[in-house]
C-alpha atoms as a PDB file:
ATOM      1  CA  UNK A   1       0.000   0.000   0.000  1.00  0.00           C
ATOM      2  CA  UNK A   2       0.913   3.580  -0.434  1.00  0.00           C
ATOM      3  CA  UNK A   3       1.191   5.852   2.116  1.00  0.00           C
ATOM      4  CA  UNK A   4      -1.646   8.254   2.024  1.00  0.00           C
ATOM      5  CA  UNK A   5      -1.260  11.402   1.147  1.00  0.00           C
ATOM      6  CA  UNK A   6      -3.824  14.380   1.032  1.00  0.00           C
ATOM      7  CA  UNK A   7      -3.224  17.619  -0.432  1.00  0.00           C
ATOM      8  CA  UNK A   8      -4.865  20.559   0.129  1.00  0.00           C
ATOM      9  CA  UNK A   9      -8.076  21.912  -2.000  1.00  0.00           C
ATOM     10  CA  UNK A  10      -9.743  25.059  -3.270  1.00  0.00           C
ATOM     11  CA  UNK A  11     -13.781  24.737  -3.984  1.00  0.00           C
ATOM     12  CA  UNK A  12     -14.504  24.808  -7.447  1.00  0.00           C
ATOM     13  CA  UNK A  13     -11.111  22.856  -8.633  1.00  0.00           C
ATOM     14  CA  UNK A  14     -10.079  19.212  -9.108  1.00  0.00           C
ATOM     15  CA  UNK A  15      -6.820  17.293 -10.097  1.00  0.00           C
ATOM     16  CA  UNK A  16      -7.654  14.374 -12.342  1.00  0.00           C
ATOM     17  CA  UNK A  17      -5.998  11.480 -12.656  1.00  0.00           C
ATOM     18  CA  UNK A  18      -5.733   8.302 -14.552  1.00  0.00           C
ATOM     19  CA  UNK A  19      -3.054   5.465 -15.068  1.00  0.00           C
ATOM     20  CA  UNK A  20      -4.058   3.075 -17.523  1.00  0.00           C
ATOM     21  CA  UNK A  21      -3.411   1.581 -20.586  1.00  0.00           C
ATOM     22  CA  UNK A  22      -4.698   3.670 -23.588  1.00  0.00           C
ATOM     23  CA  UNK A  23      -7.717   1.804 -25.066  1.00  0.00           C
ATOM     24  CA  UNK A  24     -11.727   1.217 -25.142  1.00  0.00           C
ATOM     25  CA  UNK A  25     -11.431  -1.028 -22.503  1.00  0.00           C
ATOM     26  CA  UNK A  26     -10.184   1.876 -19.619  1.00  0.00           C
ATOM     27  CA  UNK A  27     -12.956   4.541 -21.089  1.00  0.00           C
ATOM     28  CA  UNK A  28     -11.028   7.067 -21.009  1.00  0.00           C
ATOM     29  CA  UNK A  29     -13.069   8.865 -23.507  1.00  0.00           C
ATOM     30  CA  UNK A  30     -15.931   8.760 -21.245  1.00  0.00           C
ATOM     31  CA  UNK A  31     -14.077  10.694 -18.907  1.00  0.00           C
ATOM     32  CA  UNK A  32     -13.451  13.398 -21.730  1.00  0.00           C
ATOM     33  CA  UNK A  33     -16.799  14.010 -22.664  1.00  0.00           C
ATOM     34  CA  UNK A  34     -18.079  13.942 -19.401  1.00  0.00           C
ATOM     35  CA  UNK A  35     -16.034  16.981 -18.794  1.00  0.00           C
ATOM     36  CA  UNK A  36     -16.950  19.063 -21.817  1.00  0.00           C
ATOM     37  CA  UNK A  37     -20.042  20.229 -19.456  1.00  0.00           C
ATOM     38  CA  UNK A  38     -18.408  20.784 -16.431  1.00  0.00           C
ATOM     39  CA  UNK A  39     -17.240  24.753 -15.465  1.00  0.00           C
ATOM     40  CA  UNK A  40     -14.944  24.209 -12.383  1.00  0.00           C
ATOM     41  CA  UNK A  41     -11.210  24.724 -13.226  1.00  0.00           C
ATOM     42  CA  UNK A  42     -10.266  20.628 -14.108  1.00  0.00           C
ATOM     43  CA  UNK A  43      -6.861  19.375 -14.385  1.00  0.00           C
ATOM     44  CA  UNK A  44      -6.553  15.743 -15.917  1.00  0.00           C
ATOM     45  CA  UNK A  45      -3.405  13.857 -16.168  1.00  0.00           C
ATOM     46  CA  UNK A  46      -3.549  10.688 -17.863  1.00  0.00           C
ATOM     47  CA  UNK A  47      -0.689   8.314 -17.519  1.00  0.00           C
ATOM     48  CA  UNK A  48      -0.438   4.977 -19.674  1.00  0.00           C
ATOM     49  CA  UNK A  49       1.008   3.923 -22.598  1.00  0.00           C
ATOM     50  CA  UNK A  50      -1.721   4.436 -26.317  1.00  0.00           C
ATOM     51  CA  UNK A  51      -2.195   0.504 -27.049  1.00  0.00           C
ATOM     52  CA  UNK A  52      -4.633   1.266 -29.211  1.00  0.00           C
ATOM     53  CA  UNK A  53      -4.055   4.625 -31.626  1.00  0.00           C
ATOM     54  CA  UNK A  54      -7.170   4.943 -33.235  1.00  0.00           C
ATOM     55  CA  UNK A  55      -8.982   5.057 -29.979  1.00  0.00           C
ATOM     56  CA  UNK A  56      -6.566   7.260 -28.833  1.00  0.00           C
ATOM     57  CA  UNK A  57      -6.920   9.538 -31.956  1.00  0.00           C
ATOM     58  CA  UNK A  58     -10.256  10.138 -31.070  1.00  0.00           C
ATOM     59  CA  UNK A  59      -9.430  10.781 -27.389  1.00  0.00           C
ATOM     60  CA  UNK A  60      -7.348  13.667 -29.073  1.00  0.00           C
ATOM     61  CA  UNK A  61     -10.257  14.821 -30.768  1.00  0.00           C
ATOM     62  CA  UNK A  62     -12.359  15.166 -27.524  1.00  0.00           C
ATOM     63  CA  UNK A  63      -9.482  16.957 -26.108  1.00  0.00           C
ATOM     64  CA  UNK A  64      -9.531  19.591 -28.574  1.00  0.00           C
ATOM     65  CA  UNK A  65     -13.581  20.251 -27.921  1.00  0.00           C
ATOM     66  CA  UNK A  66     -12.867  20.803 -24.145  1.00  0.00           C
ATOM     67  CA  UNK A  67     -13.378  24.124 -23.065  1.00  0.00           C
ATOM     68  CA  UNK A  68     -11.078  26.712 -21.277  1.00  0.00           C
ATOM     69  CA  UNK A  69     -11.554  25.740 -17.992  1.00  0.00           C
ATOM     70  CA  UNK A  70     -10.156  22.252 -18.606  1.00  0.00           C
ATOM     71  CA  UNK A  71      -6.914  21.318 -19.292  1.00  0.00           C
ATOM     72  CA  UNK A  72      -5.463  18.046 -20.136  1.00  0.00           C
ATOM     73  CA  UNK A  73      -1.706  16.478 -19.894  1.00  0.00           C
ATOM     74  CA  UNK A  74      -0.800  13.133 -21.419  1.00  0.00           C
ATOM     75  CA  UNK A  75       2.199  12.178 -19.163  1.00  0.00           C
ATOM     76  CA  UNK A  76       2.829   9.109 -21.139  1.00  0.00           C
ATOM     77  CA  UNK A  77       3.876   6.078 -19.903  1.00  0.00           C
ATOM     78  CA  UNK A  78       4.823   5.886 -15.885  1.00  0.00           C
ATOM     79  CA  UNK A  79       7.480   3.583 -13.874  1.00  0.00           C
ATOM     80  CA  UNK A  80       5.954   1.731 -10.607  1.00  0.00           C
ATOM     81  CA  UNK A  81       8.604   3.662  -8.420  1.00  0.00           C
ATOM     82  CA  UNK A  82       6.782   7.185  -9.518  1.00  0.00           C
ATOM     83  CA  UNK A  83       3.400   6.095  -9.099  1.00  0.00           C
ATOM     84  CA  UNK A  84       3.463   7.431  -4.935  1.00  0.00           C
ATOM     85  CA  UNK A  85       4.650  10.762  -6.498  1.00  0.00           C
ATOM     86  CA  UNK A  86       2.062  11.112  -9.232  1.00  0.00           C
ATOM     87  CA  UNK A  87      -0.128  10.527  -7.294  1.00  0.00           C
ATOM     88  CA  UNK A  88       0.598  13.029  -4.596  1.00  0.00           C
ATOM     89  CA  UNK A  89      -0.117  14.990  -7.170  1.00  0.00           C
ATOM     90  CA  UNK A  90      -4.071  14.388  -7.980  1.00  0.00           C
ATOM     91  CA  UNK A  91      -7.378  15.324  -5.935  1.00  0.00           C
ATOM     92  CA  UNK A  92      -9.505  12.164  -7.759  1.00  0.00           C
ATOM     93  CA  UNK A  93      -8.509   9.062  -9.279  1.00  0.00           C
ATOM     94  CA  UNK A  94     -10.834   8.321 -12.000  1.00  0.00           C
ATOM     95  CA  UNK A  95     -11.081   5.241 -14.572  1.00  0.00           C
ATOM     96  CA  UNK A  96     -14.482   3.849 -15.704  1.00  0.00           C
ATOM     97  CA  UNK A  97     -12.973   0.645 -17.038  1.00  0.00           C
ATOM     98  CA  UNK A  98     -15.479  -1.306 -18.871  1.00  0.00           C
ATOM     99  CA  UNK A  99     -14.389  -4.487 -16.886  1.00  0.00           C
ATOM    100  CA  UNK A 100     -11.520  -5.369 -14.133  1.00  0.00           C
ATOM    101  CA  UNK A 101     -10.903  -8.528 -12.306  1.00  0.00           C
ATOM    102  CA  UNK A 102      -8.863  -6.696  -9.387  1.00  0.00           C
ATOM    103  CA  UNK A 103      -7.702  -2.547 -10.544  1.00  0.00           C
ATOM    104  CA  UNK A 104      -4.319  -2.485  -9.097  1.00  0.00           C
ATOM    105  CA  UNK A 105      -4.144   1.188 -10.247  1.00  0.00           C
ATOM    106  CA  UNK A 106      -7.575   1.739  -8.388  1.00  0.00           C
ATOM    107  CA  UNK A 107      -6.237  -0.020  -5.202  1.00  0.00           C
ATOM    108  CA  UNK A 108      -3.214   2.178  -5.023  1.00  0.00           C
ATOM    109  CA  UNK A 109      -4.930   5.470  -5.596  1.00  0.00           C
ATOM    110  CA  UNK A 110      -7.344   4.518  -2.631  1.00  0.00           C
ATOM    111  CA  UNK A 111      -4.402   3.388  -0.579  1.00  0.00           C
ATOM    112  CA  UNK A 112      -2.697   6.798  -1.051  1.00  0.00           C
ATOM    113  CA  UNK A 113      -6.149   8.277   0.084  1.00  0.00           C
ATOM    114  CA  UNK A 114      -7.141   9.441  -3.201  1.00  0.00           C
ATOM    115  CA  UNK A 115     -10.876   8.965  -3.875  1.00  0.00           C
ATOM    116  CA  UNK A 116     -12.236   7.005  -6.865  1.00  0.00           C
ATOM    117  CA  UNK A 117     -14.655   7.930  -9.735  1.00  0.00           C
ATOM    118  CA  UNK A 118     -15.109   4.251 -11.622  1.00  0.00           C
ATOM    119  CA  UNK A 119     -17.498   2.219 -13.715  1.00  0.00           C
ATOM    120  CA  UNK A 120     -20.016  -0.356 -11.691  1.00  0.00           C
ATOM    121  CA  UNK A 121     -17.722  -3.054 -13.345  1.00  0.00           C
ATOM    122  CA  UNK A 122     -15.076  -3.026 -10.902  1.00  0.00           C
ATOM    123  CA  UNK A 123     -14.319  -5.259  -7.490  1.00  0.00           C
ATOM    124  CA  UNK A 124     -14.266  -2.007  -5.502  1.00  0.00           C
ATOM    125  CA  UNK A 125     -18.309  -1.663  -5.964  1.00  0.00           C
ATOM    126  CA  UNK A 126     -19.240   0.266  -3.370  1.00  0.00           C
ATOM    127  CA  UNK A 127     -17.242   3.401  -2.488  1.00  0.00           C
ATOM    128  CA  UNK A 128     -20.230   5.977  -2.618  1.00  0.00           C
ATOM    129  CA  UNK A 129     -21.334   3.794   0.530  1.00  0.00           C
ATOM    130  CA  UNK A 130     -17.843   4.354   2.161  1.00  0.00           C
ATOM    131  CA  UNK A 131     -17.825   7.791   1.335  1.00  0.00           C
ATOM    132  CA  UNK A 132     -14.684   7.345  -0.575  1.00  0.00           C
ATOM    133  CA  UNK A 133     -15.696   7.644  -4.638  1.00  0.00           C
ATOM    134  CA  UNK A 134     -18.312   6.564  -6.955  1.00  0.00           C
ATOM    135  CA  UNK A 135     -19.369   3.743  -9.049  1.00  0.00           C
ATOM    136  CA  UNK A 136     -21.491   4.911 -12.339  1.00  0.00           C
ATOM    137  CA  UNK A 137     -23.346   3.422 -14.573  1.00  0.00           C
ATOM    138  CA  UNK A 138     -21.130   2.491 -18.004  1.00  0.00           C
ATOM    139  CA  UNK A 139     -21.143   5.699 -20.727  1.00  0.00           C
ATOM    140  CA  UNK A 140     -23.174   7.417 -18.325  1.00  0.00           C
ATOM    141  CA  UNK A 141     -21.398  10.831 -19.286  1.00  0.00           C
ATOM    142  CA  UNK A 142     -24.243  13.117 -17.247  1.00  0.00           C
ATOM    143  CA  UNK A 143     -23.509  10.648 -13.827  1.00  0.00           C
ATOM    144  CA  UNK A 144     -19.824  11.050 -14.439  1.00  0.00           C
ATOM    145  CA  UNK A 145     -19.817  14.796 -15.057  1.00  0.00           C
ATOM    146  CA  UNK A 146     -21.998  15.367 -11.863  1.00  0.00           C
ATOM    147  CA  UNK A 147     -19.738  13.351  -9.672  1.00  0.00           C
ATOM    148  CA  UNK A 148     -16.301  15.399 -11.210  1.00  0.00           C
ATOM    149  CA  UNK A 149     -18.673  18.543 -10.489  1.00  0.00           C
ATOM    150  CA  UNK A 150     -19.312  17.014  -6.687  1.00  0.00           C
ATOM    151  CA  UNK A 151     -15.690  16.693  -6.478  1.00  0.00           C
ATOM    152  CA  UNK A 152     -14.492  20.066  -8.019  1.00  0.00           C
ATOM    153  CA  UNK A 153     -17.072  21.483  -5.568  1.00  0.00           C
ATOM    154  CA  UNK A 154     -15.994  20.419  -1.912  1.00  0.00           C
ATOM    155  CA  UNK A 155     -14.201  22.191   0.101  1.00  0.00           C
ATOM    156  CA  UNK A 156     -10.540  21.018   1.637  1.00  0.00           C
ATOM    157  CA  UNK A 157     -12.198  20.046   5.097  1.00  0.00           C
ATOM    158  CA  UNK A 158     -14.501  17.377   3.206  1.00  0.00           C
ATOM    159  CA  UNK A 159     -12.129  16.755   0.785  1.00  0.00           C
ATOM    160  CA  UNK A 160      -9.948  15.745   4.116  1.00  0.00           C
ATOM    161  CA  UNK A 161     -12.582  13.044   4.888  1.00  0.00           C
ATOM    162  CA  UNK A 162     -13.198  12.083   1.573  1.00  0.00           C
ATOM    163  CA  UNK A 163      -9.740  10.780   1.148  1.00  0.00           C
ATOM    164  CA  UNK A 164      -8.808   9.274   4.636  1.00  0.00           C
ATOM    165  CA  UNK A 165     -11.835   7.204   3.652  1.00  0.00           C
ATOM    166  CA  UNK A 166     -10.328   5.910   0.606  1.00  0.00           C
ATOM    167  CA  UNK A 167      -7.419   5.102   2.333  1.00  0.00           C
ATOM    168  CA  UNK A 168      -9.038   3.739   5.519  1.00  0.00           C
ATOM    169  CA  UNK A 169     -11.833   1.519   2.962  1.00  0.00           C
ATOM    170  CA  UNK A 170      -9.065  -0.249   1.058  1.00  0.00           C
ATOM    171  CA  UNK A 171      -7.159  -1.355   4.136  1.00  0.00           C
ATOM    172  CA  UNK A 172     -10.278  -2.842   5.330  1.00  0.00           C
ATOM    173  CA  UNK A 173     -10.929  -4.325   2.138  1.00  0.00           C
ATOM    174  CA  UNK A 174      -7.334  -6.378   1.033  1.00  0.00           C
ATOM    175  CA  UNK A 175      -5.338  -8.491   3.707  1.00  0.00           C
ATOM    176  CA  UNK A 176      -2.025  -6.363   2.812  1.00  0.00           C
ATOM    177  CA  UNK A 177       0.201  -9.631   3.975  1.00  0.00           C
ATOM    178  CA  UNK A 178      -1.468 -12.074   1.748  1.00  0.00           C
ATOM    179  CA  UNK A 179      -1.479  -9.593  -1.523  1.00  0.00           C
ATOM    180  CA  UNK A 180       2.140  -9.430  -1.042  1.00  0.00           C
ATOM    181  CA  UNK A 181       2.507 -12.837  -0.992  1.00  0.00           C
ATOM    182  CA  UNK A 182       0.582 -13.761  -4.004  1.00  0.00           C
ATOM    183  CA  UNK A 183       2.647 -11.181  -5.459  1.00  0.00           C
ATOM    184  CA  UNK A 184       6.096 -12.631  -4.841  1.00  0.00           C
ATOM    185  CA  UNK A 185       4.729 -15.965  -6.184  1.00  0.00           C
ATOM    186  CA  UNK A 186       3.401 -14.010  -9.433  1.00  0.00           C
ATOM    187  CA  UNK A 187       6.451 -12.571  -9.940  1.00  0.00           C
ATOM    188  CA  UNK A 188       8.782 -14.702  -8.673  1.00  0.00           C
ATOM    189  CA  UNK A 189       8.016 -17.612 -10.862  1.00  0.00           C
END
């Protein structure tokens, strides 16, 4: 796990965030039209190598439509060892992936306290219960717009909550010990 780290935040702004691999499958495009509606100041970093150009061409193209008050920074590809400092970096983590079996990049932006915007088709299911993210429906770009705007809109005192939520939720949720092990055994072999 990460160590968690909250930085401080103005009303009406938001730090963005994604690591993923560049394709339909993360829905990253979702993300992009969702914010062509929104009017709070929105930075959105997306890390991850393009596996799949076309897609990516028309994430471009959704770029370009964004208005002024949103600004957009593909940081390429990222190494594990700066994942803790990117990171640091973002208010929200947010990837509606149309499907994932465990979102390792989900469980570390939750471990570093960073709460989640994310499809219904993940493990981590319930965070709006947790008070620690959302869970949308899939291309729901009106759901995912109002949660950014929810987001963008708090204050640093419940944005304080917010993420020692995510950070508290995910520690409740994975045995740390065991995850490491499985792990070493992945990797190891």
């Amino acid at each position: 796990f990460l160590k968690p780290q909250s930085n401080d935040k103005n009303s009406a702004e938001l730090n963005l965030m994604s690591i993923a691999l560049i394709s339909p499958m993360k829905n990253h495009l979702l993300v992009l039209k969702s914010l062509s509606n929104v009017k709070q100041r929105i930075n959105y970093r997306i890390y991850g190598p393009v596996k799949d150009e076309q897609y990516w061409q028309k994430c471009l193209g959704s770029i370009k439509l964004l208005p002024q008050n949103v600004k957009v920074e593909y940081m390429g590809e990222i190494p594990p060892q700066d994942i803790e400092q990117a990171l640091s970096w973002a208010h929200t983590f947010i990837l509606p992936s149309k499907s994932e079996n465990f979102g390792h990049a989900i469980v570390e932006a939750l471990s570093a306290g960073k709460p989640v915007i994310s499809s219904k088709n993940i493990p981590w299911n319930d965070l709006e219960t947790h008070h620690c993210g959302f869970n949308i429906a899939q291309e729901d770009t009106n759901a995912m717009a109002e949660k950014i705007v929810y987001l963008a809109n708090l204050g640093n005192d419940e944005y304080q909550l917010m993420s020692k939520n995510a950070a508290n939720y995910i520690r409740q949720k994975i045995d740390i010990a065991s995850t490491i092990r499985a792990y070493r055994e992945l990797f190891s072999a």
